[in-house]
Protein backbone atom coordinates (compact mmCIF):
# COMPACT_ATOMS: atom_id res chain seq x y z
CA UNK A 1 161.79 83.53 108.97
CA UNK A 2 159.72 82.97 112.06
CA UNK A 3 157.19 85.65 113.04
CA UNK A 4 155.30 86.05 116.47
CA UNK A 5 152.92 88.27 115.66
CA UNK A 6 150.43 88.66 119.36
CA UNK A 7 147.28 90.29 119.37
CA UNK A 8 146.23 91.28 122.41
CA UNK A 9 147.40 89.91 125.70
CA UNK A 10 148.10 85.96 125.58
CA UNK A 11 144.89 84.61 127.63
CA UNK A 12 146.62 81.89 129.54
CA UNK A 13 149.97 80.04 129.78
CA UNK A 14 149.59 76.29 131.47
CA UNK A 15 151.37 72.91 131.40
CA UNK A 16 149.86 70.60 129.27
CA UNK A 17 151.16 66.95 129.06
CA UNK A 18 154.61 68.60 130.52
CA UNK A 19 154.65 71.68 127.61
CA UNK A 20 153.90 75.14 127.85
CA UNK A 21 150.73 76.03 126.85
CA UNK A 22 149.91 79.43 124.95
CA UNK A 23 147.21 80.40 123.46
CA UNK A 24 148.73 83.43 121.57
CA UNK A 25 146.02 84.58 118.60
CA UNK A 26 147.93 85.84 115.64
CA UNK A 27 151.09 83.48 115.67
CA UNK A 28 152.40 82.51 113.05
CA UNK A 29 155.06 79.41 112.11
CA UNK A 30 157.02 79.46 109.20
CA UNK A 31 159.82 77.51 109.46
CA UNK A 32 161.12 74.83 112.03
CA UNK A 33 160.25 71.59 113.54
CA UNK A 34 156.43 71.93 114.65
CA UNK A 35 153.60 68.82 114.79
CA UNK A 36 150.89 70.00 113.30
CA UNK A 37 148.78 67.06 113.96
CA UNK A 38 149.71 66.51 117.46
CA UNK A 39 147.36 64.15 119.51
CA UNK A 40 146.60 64.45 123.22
CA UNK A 41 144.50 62.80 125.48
CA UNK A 42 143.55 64.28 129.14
CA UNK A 43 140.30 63.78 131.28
CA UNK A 44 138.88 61.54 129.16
CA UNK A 45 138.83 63.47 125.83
CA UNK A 46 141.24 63.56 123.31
CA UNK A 47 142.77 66.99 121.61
CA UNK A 48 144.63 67.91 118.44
CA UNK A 49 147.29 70.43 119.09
CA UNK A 50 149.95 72.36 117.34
CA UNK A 51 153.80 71.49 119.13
CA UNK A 52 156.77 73.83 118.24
CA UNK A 53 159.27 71.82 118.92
CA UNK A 54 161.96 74.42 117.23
CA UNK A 55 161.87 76.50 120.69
CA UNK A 56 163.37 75.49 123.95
CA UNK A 57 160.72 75.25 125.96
CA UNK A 58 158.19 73.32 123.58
CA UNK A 59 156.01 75.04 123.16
CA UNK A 60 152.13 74.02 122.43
CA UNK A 61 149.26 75.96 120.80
CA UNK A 62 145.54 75.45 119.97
CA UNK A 63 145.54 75.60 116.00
CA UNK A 64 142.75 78.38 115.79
CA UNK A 65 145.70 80.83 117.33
CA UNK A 66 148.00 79.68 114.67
CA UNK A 67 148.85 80.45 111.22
CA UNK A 68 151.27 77.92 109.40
CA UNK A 69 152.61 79.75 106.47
CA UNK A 70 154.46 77.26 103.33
CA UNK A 71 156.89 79.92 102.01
CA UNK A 72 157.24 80.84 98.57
CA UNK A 73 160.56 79.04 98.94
CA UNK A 74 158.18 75.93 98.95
CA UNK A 75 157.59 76.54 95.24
CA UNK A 76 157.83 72.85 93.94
CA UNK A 77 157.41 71.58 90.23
CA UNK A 78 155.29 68.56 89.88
CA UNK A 79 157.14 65.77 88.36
CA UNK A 80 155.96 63.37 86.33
CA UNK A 81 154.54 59.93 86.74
CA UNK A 82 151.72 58.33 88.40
CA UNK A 83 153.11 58.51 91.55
CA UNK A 84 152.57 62.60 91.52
CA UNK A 85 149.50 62.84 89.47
CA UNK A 86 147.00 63.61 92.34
CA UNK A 87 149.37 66.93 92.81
CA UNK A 88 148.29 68.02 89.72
CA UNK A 89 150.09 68.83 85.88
CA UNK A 90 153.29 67.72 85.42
CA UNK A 91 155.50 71.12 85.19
CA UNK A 92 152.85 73.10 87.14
CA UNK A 93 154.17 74.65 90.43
CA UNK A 94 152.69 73.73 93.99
CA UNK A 95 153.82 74.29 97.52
CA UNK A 96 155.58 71.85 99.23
CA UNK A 97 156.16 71.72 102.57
CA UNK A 98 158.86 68.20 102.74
CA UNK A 99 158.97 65.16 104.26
CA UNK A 100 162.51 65.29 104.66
CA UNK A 101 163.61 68.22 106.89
CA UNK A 102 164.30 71.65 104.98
CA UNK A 103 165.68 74.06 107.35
CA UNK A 104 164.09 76.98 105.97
CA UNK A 105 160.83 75.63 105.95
CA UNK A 106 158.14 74.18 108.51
CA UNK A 107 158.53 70.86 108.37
CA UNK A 108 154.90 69.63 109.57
CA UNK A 109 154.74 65.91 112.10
CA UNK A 110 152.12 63.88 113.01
CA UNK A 111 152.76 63.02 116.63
CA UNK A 112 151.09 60.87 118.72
CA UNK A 113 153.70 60.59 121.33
CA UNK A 114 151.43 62.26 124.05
CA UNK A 115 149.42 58.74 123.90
CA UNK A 116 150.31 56.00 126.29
CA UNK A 117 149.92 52.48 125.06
CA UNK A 118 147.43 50.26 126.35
CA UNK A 119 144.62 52.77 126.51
CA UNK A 120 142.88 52.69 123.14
CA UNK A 121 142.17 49.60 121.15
CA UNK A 122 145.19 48.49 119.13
CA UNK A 123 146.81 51.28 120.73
CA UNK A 124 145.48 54.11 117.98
CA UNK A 125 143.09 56.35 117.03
CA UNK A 126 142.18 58.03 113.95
CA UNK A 127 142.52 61.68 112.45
CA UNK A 128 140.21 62.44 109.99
CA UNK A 129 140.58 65.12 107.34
CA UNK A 130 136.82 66.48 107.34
CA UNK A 131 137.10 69.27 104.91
CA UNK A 132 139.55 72.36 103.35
CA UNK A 133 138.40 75.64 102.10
CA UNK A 134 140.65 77.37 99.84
CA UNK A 135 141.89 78.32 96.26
CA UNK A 136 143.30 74.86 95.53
CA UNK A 137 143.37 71.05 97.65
CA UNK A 138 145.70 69.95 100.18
CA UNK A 139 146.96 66.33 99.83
CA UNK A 140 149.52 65.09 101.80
CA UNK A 141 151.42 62.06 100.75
CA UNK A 142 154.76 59.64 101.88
CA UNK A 143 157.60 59.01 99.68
CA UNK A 144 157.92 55.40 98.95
CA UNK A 145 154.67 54.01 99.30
CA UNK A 146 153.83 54.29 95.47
CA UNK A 147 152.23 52.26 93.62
CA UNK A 148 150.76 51.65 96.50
CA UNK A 149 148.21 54.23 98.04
CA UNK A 150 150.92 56.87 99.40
CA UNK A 151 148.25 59.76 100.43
CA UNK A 152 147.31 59.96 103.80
CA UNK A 153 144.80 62.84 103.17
CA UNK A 154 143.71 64.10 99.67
CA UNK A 155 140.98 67.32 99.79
CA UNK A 156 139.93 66.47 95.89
CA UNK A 157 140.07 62.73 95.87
CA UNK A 158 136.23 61.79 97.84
CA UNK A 159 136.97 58.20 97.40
CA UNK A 160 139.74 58.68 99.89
CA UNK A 161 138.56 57.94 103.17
CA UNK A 162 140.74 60.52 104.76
CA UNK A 163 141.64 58.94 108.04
CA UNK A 164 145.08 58.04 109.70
CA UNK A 165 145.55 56.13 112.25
CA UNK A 166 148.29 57.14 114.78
CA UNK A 167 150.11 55.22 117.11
CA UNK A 168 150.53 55.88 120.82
CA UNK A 169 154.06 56.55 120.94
CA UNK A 170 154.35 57.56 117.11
CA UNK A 171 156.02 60.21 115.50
CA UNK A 172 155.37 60.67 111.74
CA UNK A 173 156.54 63.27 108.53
CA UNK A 174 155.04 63.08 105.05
CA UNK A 175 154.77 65.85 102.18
CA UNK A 176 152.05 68.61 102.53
CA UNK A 177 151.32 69.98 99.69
CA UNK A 178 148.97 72.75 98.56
CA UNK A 179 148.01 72.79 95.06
CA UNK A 180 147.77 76.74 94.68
CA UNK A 181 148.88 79.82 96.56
CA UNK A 182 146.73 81.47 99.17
CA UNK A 183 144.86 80.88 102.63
CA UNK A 184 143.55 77.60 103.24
CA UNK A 185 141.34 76.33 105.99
CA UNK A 186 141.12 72.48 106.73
CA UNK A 187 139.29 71.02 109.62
CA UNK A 188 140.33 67.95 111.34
CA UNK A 189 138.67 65.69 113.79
CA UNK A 190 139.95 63.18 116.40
CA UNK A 191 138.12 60.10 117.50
CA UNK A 192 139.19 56.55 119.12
CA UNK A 193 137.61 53.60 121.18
CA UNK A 194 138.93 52.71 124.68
CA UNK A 195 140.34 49.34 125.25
CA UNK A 196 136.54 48.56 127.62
CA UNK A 197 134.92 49.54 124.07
CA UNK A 198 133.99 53.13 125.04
CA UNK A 199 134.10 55.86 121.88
CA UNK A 200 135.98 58.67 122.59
CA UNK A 201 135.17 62.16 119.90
CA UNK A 202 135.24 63.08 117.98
CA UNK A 203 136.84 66.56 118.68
CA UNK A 204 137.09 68.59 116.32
CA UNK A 205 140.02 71.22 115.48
CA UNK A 206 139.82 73.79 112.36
CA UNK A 207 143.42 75.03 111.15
CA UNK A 208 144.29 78.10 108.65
CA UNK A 209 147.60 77.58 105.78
CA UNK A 210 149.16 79.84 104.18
CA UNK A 211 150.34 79.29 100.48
CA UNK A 212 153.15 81.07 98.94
């Protein structure tokens, strides 16, 4: 289910990068192909957006106007093994928002195909996960990467760094998990160096979950 929920008037409507802009406060995405982490860089700063790319036009929004809900059809056991210990309990329920594409669910990206190559060093730059308010943690992880370290962001683990790096060009899913139902907050920042050297961020975007 997919509810567009407006409060208000929508406060402007522009292209940005070639996508519709809206900045519609009370919107909320449930279910559908939609980057959460989406990088952009314009006039010399870089952005984190949220792209819905489950409407026709894209459409883009600034994640303080968005709620991204995990439905209770997210419900997911927590299996045994090493490989799923930082979700918590074996046999104890989280919610799961897939790597693999559920149709019934928002399947969350990390995008950074609004970057062109040749602009930052190494062509990247790095998301950091600064910090998450809420009942429970948020870790997101890849399938296959165990034993090796498969979490790209962990809430409750403060010997994880925290940081991606994405790729100019890139275009990335992984599990998001959220270890108990409710409302979350996590904030996010965005930072890179320029190929002459020169730092760019870090800007700084603050997104609310929603948990069962």
């Amino acid at each position: 289910m997919r509810t567009l929920t407006v409060a208000g008037s929508v406060a402007a409507a522009v292209a940005v990068g070639g996508l519709t802009a809206a900045h519609a406060a009370g919107t909320t995405l449930s279910e559908g192909h939609v980057d959460v982490l989406d990088v952009e860089y314009a006039a010399g700063a870089l952005d984190l957006h949220v792209h819905d790319e489950s409407v026709t036009p894209d459409v883009e929004y600034a994640p303080a106007d968005v709620l991204l809900q995990a439905l209770p059809a997210s419900a997911y056991t927590v299996p045994s093994g090493t490989c799923y210990s930082h979700l918590g309990t074996a046999g104890s329920t989280v919610y799961r928002l897939p790597q693999l594409q559920n149709a019934n669910l928002l399947w969350p990206g990390i995008s950074g195909e609004h970057l062109s190559t040749g602009v930052f060093q190494n062509d990247k730059v790095q998301v950091k996960l600064k910090s998450v308010t809420g009942p429970g943690k948020i870790t997101v992880y890849k399938d296959g990467l165990c034993p090796k370290n498969n979490r790209y962001y962990d809430s409750g683990d403060a010997a994880l760094t925290n940081t991606k790096d994405v790729v100019a060009g890139s275009h990335d899913h992984a599990n998001w998990v959220f270890t108990k139902a409710g409302t979350y907050t996590a904030t996010f920042d965005v930072s890179g160096t320029l190929t002459n050297g020169t730092p760019v961020g870090p800007t700084t975007a603050t997104y609310t979950f929603q948990a069962g």
